[in-house]
Protein backbone atom coordinates (compact mmCIF):
# COMPACT_ATOMS: atom_id res chain seq x y z
CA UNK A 1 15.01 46.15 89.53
CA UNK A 2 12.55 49.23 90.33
CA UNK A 3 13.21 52.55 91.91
CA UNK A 4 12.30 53.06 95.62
CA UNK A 5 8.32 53.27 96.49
CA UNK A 6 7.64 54.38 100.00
CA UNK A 7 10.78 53.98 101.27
CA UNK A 8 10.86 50.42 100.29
CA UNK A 9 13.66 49.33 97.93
CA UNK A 10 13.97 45.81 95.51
CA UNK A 11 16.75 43.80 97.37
CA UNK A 12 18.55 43.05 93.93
CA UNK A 13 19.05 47.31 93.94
CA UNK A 14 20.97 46.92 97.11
CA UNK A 15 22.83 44.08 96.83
CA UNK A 16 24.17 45.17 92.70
CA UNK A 17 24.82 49.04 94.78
CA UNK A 18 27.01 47.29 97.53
CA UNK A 19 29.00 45.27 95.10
CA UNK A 20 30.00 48.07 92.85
CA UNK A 21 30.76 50.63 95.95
CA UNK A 22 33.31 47.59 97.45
CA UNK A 23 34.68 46.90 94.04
CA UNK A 24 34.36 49.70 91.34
CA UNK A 25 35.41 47.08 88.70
CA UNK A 26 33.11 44.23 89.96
CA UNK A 27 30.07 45.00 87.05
CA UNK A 28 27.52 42.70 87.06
CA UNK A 29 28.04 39.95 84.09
CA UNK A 30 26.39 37.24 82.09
CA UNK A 31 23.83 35.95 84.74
CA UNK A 32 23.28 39.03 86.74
CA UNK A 33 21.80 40.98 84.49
CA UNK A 34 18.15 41.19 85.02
CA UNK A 35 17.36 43.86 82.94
CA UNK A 36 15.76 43.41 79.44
CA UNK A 37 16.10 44.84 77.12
CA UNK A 38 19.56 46.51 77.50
CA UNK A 39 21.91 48.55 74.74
CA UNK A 40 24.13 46.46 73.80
CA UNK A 41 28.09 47.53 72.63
CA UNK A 42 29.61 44.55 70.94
CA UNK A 43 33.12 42.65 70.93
CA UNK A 44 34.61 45.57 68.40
CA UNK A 45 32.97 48.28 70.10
CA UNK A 46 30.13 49.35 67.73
CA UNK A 47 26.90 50.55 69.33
CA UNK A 48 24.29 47.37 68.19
CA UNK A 49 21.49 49.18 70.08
CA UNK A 50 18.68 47.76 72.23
CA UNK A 51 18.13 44.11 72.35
CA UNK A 52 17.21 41.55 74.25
CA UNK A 53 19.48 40.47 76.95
CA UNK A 54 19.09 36.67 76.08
CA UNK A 55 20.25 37.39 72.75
CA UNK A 56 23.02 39.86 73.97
CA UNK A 57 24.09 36.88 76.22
CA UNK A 58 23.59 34.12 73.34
CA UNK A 59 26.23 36.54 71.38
CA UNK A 60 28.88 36.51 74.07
CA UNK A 61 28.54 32.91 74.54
CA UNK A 62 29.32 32.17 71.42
CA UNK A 63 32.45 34.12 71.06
CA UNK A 64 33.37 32.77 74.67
CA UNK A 65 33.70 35.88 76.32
CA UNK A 66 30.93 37.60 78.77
CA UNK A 67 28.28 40.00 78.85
CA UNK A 68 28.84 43.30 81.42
CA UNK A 69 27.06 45.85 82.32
CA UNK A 70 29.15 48.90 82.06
CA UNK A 71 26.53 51.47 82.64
CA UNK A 72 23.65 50.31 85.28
CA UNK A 73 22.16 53.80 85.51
CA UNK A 74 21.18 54.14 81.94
CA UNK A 75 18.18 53.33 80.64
CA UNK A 76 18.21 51.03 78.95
CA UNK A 77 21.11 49.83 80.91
CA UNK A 78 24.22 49.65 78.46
CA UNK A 79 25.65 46.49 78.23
CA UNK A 80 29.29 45.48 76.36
CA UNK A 81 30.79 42.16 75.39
CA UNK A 82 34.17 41.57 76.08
CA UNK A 83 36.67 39.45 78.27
CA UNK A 84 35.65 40.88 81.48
CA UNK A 85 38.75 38.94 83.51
CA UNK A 86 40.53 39.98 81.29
CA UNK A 87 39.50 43.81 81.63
CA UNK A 88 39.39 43.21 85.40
CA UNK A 89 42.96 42.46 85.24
CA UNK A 90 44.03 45.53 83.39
CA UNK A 91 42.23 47.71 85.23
CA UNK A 92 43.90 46.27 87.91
CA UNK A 93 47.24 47.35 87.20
CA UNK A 94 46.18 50.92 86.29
CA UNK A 95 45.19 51.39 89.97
CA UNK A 96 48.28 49.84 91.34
CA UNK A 97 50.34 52.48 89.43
CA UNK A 98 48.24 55.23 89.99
CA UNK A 99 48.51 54.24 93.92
CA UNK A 100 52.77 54.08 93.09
CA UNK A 101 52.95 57.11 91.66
CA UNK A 102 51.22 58.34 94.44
CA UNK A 103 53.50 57.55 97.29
CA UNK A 104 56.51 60.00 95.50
CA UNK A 105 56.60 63.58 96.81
CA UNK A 106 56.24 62.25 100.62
CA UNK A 107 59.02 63.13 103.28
CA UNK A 108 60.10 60.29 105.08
CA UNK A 109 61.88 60.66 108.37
CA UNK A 110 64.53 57.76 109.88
CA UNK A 111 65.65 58.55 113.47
CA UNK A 112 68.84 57.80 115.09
CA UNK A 113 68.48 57.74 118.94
CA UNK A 114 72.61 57.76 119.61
CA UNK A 115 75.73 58.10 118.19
CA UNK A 116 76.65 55.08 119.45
CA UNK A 117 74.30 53.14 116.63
CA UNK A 118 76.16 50.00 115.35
CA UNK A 119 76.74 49.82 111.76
CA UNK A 120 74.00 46.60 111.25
CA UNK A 121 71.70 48.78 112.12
CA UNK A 122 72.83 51.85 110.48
CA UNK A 123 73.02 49.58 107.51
CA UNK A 124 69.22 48.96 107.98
CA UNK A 125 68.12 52.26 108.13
CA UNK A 126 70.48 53.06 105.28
CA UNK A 127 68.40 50.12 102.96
CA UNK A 128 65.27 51.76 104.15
CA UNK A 129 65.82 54.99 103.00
CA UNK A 130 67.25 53.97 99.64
CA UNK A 131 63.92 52.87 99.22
CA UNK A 132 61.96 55.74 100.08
CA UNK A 133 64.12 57.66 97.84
CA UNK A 134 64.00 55.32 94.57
CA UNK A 135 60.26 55.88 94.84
CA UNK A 136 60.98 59.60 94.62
CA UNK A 137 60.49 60.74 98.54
CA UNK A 138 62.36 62.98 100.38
CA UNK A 139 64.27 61.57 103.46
CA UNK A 140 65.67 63.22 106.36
CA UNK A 141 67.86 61.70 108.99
CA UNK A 142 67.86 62.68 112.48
CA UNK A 143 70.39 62.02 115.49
CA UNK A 144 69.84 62.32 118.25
CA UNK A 145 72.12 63.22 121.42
CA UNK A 146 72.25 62.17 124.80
CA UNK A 147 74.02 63.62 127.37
CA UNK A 148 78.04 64.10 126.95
CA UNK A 149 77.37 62.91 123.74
CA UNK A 150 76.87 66.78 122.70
CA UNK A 151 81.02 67.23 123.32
CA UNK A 152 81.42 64.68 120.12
CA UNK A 153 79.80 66.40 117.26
CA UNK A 154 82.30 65.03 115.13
CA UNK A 155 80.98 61.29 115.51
CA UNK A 156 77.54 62.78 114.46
CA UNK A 157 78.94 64.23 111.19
CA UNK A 158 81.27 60.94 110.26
CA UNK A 159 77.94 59.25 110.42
CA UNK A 160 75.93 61.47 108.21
CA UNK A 161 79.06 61.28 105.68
CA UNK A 162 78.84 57.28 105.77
CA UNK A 163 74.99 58.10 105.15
CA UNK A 164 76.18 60.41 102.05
CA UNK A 165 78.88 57.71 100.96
CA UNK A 166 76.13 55.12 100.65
CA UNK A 167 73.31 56.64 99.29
CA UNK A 168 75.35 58.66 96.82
CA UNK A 169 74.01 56.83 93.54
CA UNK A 170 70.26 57.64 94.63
CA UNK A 171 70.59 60.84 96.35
CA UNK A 172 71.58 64.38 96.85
CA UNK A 173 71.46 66.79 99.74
CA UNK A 174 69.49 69.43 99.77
CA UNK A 175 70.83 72.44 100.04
CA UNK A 176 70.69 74.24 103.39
CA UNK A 177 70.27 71.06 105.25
CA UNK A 178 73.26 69.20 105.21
CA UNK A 179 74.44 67.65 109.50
CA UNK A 180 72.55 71.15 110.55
CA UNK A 181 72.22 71.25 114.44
CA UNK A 182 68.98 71.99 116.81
CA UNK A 183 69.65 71.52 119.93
CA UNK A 184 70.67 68.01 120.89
CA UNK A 185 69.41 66.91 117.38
CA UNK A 186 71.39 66.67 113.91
CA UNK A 187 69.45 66.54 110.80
CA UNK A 188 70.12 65.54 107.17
CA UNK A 189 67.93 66.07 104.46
CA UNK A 190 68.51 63.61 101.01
CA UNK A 191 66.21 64.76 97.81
CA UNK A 192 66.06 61.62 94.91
CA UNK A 193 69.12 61.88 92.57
CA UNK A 194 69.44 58.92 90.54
CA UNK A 195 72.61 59.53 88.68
CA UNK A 196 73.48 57.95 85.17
CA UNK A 197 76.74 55.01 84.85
CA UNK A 198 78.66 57.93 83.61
CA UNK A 199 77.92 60.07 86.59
CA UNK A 200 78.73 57.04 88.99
CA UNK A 201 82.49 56.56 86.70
CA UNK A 202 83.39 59.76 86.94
CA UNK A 203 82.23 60.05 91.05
CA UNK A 204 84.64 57.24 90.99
CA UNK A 205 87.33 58.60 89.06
CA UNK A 206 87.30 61.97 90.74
CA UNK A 207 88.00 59.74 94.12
CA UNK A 208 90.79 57.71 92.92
CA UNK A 209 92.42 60.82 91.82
CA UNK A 210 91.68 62.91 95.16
CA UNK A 211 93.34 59.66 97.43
CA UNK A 212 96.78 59.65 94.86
CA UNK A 213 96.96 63.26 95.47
CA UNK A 214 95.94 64.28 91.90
CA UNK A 215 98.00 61.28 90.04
CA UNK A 216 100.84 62.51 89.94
CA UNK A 217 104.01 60.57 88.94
CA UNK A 218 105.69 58.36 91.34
CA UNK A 219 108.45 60.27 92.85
CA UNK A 220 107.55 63.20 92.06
CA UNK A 221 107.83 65.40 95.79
CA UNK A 222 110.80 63.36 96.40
CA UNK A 223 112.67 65.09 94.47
CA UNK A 224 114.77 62.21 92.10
CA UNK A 225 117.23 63.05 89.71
CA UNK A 226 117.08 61.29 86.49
CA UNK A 227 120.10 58.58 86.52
CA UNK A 228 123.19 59.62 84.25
CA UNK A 229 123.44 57.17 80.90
CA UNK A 230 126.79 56.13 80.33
CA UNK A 231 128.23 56.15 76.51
CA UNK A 232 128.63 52.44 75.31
CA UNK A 233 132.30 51.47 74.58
CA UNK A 234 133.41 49.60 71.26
CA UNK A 235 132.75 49.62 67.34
CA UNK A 236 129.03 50.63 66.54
CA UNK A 237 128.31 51.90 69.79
CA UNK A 238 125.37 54.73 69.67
CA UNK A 239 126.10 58.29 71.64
CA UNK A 240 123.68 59.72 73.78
CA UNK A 241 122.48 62.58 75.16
CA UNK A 242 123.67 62.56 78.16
CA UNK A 243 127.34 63.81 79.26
CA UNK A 244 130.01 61.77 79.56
CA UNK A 245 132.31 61.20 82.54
CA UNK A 246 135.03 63.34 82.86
CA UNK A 247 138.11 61.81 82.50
CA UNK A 248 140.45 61.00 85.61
CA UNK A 249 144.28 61.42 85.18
CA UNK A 250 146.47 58.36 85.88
CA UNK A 251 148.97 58.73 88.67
CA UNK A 252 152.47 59.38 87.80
CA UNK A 253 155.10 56.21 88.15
CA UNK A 254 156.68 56.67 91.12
CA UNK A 255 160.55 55.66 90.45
CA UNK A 256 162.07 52.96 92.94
CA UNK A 257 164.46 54.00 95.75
CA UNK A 258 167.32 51.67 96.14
CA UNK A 259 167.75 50.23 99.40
CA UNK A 260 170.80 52.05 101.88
CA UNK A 261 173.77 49.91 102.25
CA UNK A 262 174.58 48.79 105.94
CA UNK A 263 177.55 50.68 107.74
CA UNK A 264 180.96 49.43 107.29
CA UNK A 265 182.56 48.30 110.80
CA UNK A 266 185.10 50.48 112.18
CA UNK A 267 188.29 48.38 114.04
CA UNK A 268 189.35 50.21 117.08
């Protein structure tokens, strides 16, 4: 390879150029190198210096790995041994989770064109926007309204609470923007909350208490008296607390009346 003369260019220049603009990572290895002699970095990183690059490549073969060149500007280029798919395949990875990370922060928007939606495809948006949120986006429903819809804001607001109910382990409203109205649109706006198993318990606990009306004791507005223990009767029998009947006179003996004789008959 040779620097530019007259506007003319070596063809290997270009072609090693192209390669590494399409594929940062794509170096050129073993083979492709040209150059000689090169600096050469070997397998445990220490600088050997300049050599050859037939006996640069002879070392990587026999340690089974390859020969890239990391630094094609330099001069002499610099050259490294190591497992380049290997390296590749790290390198890899870093970009996908640099390009991850990258998609948080975004607002995401999900329309609703009617109250009418069924709840398969609320569902679906529902799923979709548990997704945007898990990778840390924003997402904001909006509803719209058509027509006489407008008299039944209340449908609009039972379906933003489903929305709440659902995404509740992954989400939070932001404040401000909870089933706020412009025009013939409603809008809700979810932030990323990913709440801890304890958070998630006590959600649930808090609910179970709020539909038993505070868990209170059965019977409790109804007003039942406590039933009245009666004292056993017999040898060893306990007392108890609680009063006894009061006692209940017998009825006098009423004394028999002796039947009335019949009438003698008078002779006239």
């Amino acid at each position: 390879m040779f620097a530019c003369a007259g506007g003319v260019c070596h063809a290997s220049f270009w072609r090693g150029s192209l390669e590494t603009k399409a594929i940062p990572t794509n170096y050129r290895h073993n083979e492709q190198i040209r150059i000689s002699p090169i600096f050469l970095i070997d397998e445990h990183e220490t600088k050997i210096g300049s050599v050859s690059t037939a006996e640069a490549l002879r070392r990587a073969r026999e340690l089974g790995v390859d020969l890239v060149e990391v630094a094609p500007d330099a001069r002499p280029p610099v050259c490294r041994i190591m497992d380049y798919g290997k390296w590749r395949y790290q390198q890899q990875k870093k970009e996908d989770k640099s390009r991850s990370n990258s998609k948080g922060g975004q607002l995401k928007e999900l329309k609703l064109r009617t109250v009418k939606i069924g709840d398969h495809d609320l569902m679906i948006k529902i799923n979709h926007a548990r997704g945007f949120l898990k990778e840390g986006n924003k997402v904001q429903f909006t509803l719209q309204f058509k027509g006489r819809e407008m008299a039944h804001m209340e449908l609009g607001r039972a379906i933003f609470t489903k929305i709440k109910q659902e995404l509740f382990a992954v989400a939070k409203v932001e404040p401000g923007r909870d089933s706020k109205l412009e025009g013939r649109r409603m809008t809700l706006l979810l932030q990323p909350d990913h709440k801890t198993d304890k958070q998630l318990a006590q959600a649930a606990s808090d609910k179970e208490k709020a539909a038993t009306g505070g868990a209170k004791p059965l019977g409790a507005k109804l007003n039942i008296p406590a039933p009245i223990v009666r004292p056993a009767v017999g040898p060893g029998a306990v007392a108890t607390s609680a009063p006894a009947a009061a006692a209940v006179p017998a009825p006098a003996p009423v004394a028999p009346v002796a039947p009335a004789s019949a009438p003698e008959p008078q002779n006239v």
